[in-house]
C-alpha atoms as a PDB file:
ATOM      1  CA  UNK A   1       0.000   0.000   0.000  1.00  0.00           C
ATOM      2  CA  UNK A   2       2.829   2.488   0.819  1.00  0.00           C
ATOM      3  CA  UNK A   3       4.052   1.877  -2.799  1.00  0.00           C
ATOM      4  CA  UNK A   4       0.989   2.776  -4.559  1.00  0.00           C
ATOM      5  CA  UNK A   5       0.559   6.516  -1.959  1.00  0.00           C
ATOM      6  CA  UNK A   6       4.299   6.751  -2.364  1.00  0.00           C
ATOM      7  CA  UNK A   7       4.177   6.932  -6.075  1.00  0.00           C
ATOM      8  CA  UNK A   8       0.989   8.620  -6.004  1.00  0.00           C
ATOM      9  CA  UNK A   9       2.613  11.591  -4.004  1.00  0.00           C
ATOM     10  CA  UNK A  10       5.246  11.577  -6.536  1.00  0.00           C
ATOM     11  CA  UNK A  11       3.071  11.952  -9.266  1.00  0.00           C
ATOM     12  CA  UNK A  12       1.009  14.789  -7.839  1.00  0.00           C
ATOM     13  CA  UNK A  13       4.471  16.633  -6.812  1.00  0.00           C
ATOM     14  CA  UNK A  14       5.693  16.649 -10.370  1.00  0.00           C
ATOM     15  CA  UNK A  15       2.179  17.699 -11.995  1.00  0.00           C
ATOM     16  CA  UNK A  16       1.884  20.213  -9.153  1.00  0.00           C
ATOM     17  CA  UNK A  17       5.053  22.025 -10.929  1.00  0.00           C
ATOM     18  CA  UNK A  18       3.782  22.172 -14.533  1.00  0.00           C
ATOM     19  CA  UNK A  19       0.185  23.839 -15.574  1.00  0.00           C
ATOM     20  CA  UNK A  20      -2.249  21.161 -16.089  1.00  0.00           C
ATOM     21  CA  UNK A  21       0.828  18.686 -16.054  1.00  0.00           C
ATOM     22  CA  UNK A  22       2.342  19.693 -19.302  1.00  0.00           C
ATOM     23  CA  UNK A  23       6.130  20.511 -20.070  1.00  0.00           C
ATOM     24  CA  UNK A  24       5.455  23.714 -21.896  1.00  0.00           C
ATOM     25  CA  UNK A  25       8.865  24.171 -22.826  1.00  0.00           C
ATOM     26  CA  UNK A  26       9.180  20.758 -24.476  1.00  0.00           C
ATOM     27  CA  UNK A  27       5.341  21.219 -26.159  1.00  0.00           C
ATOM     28  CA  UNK A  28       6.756  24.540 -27.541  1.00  0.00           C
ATOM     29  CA  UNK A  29       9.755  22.958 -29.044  1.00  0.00           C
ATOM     30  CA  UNK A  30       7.747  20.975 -31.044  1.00  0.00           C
ATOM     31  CA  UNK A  31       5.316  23.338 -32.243  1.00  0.00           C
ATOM     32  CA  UNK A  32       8.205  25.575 -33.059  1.00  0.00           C
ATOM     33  CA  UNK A  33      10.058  22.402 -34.953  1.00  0.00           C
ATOM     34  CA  UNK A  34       6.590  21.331 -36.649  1.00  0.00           C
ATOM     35  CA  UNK A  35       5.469  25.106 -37.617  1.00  0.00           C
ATOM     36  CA  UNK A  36       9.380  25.564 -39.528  1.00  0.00           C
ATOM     37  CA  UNK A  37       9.449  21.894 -40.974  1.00  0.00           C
ATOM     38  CA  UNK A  38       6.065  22.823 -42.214  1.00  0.00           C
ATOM     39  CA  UNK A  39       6.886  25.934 -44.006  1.00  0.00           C
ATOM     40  CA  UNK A  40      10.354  25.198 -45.031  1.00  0.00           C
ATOM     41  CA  UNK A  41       8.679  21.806 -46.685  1.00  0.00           C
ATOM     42  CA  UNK A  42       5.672  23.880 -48.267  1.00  0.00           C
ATOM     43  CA  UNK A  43       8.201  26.045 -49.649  1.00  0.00           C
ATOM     44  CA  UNK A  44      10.162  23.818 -51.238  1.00  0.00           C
ATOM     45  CA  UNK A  45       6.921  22.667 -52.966  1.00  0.00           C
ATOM     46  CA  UNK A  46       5.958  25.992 -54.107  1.00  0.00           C
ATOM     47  CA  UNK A  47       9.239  26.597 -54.936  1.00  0.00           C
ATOM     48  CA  UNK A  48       9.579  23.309 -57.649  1.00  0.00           C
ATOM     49  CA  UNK A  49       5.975  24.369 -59.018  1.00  0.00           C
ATOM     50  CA  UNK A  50       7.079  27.660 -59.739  1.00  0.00           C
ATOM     51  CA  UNK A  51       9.988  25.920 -61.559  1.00  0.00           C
ATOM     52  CA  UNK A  52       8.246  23.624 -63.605  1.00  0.00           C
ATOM     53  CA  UNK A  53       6.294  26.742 -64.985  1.00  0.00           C
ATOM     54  CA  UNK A  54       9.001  28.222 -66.177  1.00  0.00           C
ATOM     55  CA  UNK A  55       9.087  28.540 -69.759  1.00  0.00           C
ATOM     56  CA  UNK A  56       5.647  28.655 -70.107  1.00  0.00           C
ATOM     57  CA  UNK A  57       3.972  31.766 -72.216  1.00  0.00           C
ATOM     58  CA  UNK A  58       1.247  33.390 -70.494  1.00  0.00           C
ATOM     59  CA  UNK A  59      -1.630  32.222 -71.897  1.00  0.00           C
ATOM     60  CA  UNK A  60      -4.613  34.038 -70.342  1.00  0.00           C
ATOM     61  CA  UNK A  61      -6.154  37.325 -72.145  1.00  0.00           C
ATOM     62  CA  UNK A  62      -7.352  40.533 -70.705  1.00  0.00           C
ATOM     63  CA  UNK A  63     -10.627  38.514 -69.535  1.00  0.00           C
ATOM     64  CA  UNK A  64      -9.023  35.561 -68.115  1.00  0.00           C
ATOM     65  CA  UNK A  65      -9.702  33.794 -70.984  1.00  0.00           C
ATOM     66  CA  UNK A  66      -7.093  30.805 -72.317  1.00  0.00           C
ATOM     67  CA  UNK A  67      -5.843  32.522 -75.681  1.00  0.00           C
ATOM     68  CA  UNK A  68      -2.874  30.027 -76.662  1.00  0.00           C
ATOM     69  CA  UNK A  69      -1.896  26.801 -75.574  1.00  0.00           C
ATOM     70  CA  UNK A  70       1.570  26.467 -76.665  1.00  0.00           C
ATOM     71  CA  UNK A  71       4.126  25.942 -74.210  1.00  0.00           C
ATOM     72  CA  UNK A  72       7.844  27.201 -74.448  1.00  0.00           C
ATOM     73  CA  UNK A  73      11.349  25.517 -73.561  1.00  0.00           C
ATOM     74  CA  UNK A  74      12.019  25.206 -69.595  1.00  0.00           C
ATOM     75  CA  UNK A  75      15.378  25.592 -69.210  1.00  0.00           C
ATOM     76  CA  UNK A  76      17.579  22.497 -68.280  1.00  0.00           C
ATOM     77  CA  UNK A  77      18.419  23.953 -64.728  1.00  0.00           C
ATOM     78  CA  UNK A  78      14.569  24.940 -64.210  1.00  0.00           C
ATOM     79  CA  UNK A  79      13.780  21.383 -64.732  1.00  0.00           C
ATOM     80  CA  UNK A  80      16.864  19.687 -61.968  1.00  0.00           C
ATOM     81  CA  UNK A  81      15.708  22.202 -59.881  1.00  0.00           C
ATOM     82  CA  UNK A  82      12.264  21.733 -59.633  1.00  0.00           C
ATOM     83  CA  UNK A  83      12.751  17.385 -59.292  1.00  0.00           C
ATOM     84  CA  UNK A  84      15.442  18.859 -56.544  1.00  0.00           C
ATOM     85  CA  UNK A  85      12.889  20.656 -54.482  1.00  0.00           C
ATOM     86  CA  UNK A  86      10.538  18.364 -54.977  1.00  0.00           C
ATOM     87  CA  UNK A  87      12.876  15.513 -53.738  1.00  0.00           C
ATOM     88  CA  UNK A  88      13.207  16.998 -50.683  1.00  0.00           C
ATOM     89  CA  UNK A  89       9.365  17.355 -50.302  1.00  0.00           C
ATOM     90  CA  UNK A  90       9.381  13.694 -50.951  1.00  0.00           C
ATOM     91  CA  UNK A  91      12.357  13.076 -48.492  1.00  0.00           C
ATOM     92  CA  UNK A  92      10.545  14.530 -46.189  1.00  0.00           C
ATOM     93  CA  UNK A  93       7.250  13.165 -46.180  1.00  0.00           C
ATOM     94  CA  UNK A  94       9.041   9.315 -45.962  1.00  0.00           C
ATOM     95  CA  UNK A  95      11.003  10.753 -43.267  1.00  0.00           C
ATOM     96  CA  UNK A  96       8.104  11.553 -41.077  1.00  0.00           C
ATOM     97  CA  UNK A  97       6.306   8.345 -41.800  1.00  0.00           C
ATOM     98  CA  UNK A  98       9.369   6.521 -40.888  1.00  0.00           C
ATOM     99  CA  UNK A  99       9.236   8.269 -37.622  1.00  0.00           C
ATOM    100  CA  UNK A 100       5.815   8.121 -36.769  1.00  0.00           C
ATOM    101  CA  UNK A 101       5.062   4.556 -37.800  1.00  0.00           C
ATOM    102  CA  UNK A 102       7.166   2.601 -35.105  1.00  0.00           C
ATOM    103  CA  UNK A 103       7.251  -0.877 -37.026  1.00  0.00           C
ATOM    104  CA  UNK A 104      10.533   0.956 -39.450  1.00  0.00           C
ATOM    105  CA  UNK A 105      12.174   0.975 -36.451  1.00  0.00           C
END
């Protein structure tokens, strides 16, 4: 019985010295790490889209309408960088899952 109020008393001493029993320091660390791995991977996505239109002719009229079709050339470092950024999106994502999902351990 003593272990059980021992550990008990333990437990309430170490919630007693975080706010509803949360390390906010460590829950702030990883919003901070998940709010800049989000935006640094979303940018890297926006980034390789933006790259993969280059080249193309703008192809709306004064209306918004679609006036032409016809694409240009991208340019041969447009292209490696766009797969490049978009690697790392990719990297990314199977990184996280590989963390998350404890059976690639």
């Amino acid at each position: 019985m003593t272990i059980f109020s021992e550990s008990a008393r333990t437990a309430a001493a170490d919630a007693s010295d975080k706010f509803l029993g949360i390390d906010w320091a460590a829950f702030g660390t990883v919003f901070v790490v998940a709010f800049v791995a989000a935006v640094v991977i979303v940018s890297f996505y926006a980034v390789g889209l933006r790259l993969l239109a280059v080249g193309s002719t703008d192809d709306t009229g004064a209306d918004g309408s679609i006036v032409s079709t016809a694409r240009g050339e991208r340019p041969l470092g447009a292209t490696v960088g766009a797969f490049a950024c978009l690697a790392v999106c990719v990297a990314a994502v199977l990184y996280s899952l590989y963390m998350i999902i404890p059976q690639f351990h």
